[in-house]
N, C-alpha and C. Protein backbone atom coordinates (compact mmCIF):
# COMPACT_ATOMS: atom_id res chain seq x y z
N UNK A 1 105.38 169.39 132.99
CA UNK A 1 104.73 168.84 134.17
C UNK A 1 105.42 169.43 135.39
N UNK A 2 104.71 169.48 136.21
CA UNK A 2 105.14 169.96 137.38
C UNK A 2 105.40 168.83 138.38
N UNK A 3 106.64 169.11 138.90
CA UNK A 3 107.00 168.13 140.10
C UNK A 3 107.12 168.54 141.76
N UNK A 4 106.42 168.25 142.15
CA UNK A 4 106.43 168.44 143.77
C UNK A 4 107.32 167.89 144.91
N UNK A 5 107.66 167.44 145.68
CA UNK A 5 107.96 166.34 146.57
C UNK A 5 106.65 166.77 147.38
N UNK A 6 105.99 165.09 148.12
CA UNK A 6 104.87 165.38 148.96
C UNK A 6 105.38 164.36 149.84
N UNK A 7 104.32 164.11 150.80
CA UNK A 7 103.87 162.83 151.45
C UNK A 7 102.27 162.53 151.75
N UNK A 8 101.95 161.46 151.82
CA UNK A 8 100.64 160.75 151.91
C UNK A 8 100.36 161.15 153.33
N UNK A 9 99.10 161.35 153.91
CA UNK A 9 98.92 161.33 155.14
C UNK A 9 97.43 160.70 155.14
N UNK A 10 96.86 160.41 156.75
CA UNK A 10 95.63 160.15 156.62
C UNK A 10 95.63 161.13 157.86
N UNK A 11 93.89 161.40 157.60
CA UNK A 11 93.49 162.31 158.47
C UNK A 11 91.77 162.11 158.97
N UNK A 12 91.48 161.79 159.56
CA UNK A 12 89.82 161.72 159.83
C UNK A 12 89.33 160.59 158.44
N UNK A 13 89.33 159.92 158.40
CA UNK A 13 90.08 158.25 157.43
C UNK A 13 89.81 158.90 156.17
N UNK A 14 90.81 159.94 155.73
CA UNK A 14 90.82 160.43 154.64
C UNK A 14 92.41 160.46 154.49
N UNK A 15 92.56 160.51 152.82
CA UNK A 15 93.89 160.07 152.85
C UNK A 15 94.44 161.65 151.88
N UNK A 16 95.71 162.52 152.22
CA UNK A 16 95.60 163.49 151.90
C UNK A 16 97.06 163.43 151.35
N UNK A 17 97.56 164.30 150.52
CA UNK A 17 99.00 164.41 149.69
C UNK A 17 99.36 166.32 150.16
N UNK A 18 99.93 165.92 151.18
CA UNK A 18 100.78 167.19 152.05
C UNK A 18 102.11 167.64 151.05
N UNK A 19 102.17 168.64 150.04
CA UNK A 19 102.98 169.68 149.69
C UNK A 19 104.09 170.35 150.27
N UNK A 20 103.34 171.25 151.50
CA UNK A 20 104.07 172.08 152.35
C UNK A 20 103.53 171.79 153.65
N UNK A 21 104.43 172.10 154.65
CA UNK A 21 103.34 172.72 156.06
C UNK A 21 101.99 173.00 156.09
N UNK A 22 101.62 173.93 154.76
CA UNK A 22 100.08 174.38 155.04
C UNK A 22 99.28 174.11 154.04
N UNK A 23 100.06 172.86 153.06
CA UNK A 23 99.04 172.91 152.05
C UNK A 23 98.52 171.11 151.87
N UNK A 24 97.69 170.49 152.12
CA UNK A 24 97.81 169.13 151.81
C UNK A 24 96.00 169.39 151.16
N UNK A 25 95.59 168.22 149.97
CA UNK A 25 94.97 168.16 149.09
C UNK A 25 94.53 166.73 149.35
N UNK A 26 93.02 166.81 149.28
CA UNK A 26 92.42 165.55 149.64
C UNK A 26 92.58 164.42 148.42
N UNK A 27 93.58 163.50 148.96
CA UNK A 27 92.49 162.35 147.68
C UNK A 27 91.95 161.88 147.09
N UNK A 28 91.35 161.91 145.29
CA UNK A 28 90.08 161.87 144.48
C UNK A 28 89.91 160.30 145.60
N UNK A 29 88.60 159.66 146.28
CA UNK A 29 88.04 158.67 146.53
C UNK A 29 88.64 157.79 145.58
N UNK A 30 88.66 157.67 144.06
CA UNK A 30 88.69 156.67 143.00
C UNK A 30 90.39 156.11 142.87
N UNK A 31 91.10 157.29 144.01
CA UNK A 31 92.61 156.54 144.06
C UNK A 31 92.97 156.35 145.32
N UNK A 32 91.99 156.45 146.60
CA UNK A 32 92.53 156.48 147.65
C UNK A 32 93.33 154.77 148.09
N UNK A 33 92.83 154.11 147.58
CA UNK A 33 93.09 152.38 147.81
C UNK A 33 94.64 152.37 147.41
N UNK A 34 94.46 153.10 146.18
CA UNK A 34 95.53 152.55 145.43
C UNK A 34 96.75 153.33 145.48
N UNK A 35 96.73 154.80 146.61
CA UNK A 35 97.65 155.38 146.81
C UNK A 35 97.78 154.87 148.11
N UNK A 36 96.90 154.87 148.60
CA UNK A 36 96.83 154.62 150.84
C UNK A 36 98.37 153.62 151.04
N UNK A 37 98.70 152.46 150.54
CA UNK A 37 99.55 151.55 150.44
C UNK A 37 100.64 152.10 150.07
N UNK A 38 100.92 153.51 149.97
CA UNK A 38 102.27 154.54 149.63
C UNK A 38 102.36 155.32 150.69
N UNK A 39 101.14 155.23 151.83
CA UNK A 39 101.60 155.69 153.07
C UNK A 39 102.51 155.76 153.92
N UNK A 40 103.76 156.70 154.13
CA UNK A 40 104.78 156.78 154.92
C UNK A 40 105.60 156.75 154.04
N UNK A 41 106.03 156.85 152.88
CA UNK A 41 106.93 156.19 152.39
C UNK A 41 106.78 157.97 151.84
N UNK A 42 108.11 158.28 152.03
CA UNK A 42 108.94 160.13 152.07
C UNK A 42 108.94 160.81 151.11
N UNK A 43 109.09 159.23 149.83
CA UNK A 43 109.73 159.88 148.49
C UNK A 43 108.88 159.53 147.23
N UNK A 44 107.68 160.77 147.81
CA UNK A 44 107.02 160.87 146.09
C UNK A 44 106.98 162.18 145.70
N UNK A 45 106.92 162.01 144.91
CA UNK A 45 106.30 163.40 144.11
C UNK A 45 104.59 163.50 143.07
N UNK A 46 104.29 164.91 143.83
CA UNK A 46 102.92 164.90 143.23
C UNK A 46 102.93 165.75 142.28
N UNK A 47 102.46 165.24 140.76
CA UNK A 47 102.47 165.67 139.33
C UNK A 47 101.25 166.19 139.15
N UNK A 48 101.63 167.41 138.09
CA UNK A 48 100.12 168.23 137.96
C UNK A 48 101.15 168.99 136.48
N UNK A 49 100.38 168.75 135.43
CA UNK A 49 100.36 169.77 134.54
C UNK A 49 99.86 171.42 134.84
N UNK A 50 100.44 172.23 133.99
CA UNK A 50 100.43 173.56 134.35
C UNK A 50 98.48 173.60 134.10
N UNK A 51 98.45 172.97 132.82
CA UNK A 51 96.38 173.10 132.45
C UNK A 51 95.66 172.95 133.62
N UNK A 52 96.06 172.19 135.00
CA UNK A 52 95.53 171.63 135.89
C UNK A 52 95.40 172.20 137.13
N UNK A 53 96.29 173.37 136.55
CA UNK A 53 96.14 174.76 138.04
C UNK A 53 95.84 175.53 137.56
N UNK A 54 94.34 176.14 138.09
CA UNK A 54 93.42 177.36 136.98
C UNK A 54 93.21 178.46 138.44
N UNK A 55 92.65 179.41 137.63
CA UNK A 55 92.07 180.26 138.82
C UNK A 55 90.87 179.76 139.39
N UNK A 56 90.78 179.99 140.69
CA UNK A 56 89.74 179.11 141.19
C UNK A 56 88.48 180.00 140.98
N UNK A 57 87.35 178.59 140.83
CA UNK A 57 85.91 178.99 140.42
C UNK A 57 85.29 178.50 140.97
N UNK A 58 83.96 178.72 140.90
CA UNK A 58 82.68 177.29 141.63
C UNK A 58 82.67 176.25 140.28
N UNK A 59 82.87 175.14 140.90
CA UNK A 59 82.55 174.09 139.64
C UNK A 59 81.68 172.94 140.50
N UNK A 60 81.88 172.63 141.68
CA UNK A 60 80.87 171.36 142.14
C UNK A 60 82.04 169.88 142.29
N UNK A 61 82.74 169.99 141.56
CA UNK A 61 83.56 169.38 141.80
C UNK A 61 84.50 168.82 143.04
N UNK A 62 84.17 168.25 144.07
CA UNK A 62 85.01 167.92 145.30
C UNK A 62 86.14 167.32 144.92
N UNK A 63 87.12 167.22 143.78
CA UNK A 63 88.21 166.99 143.75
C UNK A 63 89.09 167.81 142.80
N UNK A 64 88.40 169.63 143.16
CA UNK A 64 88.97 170.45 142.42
C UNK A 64 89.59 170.95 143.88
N UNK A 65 90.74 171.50 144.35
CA UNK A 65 91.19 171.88 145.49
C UNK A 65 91.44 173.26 145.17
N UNK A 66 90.93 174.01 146.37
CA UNK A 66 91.62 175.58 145.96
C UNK A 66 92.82 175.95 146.91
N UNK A 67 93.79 176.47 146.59
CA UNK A 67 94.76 177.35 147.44
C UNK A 67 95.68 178.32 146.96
N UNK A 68 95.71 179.18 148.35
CA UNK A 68 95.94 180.51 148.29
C UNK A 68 97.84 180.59 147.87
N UNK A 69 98.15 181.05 146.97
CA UNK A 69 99.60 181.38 146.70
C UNK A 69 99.67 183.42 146.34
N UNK A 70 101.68 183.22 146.10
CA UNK A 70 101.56 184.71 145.81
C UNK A 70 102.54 184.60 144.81
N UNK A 71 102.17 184.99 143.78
CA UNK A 71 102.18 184.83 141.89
C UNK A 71 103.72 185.76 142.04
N UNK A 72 104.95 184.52 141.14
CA UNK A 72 106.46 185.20 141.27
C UNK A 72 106.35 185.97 139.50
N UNK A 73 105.30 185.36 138.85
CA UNK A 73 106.02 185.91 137.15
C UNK A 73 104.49 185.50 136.87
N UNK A 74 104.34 186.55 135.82
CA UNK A 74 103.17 185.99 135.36
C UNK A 74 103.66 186.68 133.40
N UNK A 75 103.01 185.47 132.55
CA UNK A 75 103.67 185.50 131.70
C UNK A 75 102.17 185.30 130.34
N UNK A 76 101.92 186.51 129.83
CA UNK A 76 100.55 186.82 129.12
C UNK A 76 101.10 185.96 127.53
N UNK A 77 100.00 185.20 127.13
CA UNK A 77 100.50 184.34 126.09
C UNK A 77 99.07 184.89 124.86
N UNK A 78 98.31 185.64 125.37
CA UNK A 78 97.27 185.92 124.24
C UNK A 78 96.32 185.18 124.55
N UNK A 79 96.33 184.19 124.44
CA UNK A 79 94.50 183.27 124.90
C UNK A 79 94.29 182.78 126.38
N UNK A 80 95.97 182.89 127.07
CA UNK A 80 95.94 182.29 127.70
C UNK A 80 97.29 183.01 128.66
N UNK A 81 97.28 182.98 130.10
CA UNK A 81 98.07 183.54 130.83
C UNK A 81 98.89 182.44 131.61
N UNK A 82 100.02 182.13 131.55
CA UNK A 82 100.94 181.50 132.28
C UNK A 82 101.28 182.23 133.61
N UNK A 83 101.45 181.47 135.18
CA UNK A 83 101.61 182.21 136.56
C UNK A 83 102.58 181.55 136.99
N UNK A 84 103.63 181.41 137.58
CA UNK A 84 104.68 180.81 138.08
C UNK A 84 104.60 181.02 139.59
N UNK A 85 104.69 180.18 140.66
CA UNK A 85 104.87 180.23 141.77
C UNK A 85 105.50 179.71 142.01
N UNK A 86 105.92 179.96 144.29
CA UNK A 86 107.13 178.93 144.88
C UNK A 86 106.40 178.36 145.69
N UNK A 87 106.37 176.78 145.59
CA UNK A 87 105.90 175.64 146.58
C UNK A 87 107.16 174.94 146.78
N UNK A 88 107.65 175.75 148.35
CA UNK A 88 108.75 174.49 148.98
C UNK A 88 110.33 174.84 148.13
N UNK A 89 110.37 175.45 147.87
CA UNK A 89 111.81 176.33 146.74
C UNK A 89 111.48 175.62 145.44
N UNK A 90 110.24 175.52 145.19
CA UNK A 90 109.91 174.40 143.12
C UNK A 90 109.17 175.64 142.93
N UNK A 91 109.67 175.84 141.86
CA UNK A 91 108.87 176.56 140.47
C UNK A 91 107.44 176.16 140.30
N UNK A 92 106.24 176.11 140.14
CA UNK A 92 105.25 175.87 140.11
C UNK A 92 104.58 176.83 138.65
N UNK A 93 104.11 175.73 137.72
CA UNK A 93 103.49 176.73 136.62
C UNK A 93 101.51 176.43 136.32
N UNK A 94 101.00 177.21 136.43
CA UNK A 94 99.88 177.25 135.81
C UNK A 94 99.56 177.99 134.92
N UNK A 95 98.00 178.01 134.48
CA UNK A 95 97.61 178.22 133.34
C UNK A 95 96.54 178.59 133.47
N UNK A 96 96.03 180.36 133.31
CA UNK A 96 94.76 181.01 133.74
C UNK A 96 94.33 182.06 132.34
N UNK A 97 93.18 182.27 132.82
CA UNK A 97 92.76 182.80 131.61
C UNK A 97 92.87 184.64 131.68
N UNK A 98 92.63 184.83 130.70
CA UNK A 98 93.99 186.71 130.49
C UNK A 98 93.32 187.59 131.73
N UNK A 99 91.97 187.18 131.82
CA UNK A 99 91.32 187.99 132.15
C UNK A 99 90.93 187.69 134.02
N UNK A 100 91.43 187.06 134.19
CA UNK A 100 91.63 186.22 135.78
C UNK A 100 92.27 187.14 136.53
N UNK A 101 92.99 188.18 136.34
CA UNK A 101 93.53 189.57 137.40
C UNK A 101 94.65 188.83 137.93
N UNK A 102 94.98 187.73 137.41
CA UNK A 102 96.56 187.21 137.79
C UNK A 102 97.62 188.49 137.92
N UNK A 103 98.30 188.78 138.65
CA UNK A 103 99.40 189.91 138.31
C UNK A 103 100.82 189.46 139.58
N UNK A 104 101.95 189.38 138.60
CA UNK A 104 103.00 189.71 139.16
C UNK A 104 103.06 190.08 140.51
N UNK A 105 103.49 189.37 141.59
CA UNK A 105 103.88 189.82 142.73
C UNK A 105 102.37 190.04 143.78
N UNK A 106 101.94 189.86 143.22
CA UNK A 106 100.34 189.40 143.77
C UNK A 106 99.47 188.36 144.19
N UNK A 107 98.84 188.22 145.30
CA UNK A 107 98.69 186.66 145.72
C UNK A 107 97.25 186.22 145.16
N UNK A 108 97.31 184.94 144.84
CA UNK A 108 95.80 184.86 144.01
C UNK A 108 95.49 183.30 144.42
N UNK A 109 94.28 183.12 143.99
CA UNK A 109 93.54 181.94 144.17
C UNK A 109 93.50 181.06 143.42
N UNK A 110 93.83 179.99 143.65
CA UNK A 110 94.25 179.05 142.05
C UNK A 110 93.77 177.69 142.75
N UNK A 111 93.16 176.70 141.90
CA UNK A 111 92.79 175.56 142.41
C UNK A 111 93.32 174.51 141.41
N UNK A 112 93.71 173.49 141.94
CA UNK A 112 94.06 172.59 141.08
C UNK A 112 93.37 170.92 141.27
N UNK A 113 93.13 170.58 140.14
CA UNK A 113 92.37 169.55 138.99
C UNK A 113 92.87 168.84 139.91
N UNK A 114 92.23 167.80 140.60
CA UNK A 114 92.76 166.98 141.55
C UNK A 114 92.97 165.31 140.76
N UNK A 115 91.60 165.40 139.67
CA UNK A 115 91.31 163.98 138.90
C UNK A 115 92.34 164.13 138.08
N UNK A 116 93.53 164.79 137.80
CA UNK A 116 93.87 164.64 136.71
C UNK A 116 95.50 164.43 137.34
N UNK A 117 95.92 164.40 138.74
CA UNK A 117 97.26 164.13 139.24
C UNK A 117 97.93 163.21 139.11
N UNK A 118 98.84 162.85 139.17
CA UNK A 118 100.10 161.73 138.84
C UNK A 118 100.73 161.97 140.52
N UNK A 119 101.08 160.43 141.19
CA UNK A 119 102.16 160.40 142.09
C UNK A 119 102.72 159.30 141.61
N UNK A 120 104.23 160.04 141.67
CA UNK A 120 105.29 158.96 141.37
C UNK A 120 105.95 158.89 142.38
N UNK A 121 106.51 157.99 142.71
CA UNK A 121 107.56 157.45 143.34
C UNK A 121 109.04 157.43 142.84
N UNK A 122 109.79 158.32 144.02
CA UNK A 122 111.23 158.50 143.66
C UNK A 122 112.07 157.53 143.51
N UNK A 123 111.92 156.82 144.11
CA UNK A 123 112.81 155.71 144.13
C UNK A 123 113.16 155.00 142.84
N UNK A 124 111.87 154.85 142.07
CA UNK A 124 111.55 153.97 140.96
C UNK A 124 111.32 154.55 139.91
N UNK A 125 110.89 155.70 140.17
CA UNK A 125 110.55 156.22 138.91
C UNK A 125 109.44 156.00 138.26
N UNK A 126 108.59 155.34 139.08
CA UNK A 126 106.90 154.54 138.36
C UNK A 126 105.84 155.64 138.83
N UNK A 127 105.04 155.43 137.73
CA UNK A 127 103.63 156.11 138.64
C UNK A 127 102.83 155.27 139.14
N UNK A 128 102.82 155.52 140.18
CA UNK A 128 101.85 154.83 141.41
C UNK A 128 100.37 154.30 140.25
């Protein structure tokens, strides 16, 4: 699993999970209630399995998020291509398919599974 540090923000009464400076990811609607009440509070981290960051596609999906990174290792597994990036000095791993033009040292488009995130809270150690 991948671990982030984020923070909650709201923005135009949307409630968003800020990464970096330039990267924050809208809220699936179906958790905004139940994260919004973690607003301000410094110390979470936003969880994403590596399956959950793909190369980005059209799917229809408004809680698939796309963003732009630049690929540190990319690691060919046969069915399946492993990409390692840096968000914020964290290791970041996904999981693209061979044929996705992922390459080493190259910046690519990757979107990640928004329905499928975990925020925990540092403090406690719980998932929200």
């Amino acid at each position: 699993m991948n671990f982030l540090p984020c923070e909650l923000e709201e923005k135009d009464s949307r409630l968003f999970v800020r990464v970096d400076k330039n990267t924050a990811f809208a809220v699936p609607p179906d958790r905004t209630q139940r994260y919004g009440q973690h607003k301000g509070n410094g110390k979470l981290s936003l969880g994403l399995r590596p399956e959950h960051i793909t190369e980005a596609r059209q799917t229809g999906d408004p809680n698939i998020a796309s963003f732009d990174t630049h690929l540190d290792v990319t690691e060919p597994m046969g069915m399946e291509t492993y990409v390692y990036f840096t968000v914020n000095g964290r290791e970041v791993c996904g999981r693209v398919a061979p044929k996705s033009g992922a390459r080493e040292g190259q910046p690519m488009t990757l979107a990640a599974d928004l329905n499928n995130m975990h925020l925990i809270d540092e403090a406690s150690g719980r998932v929200i």
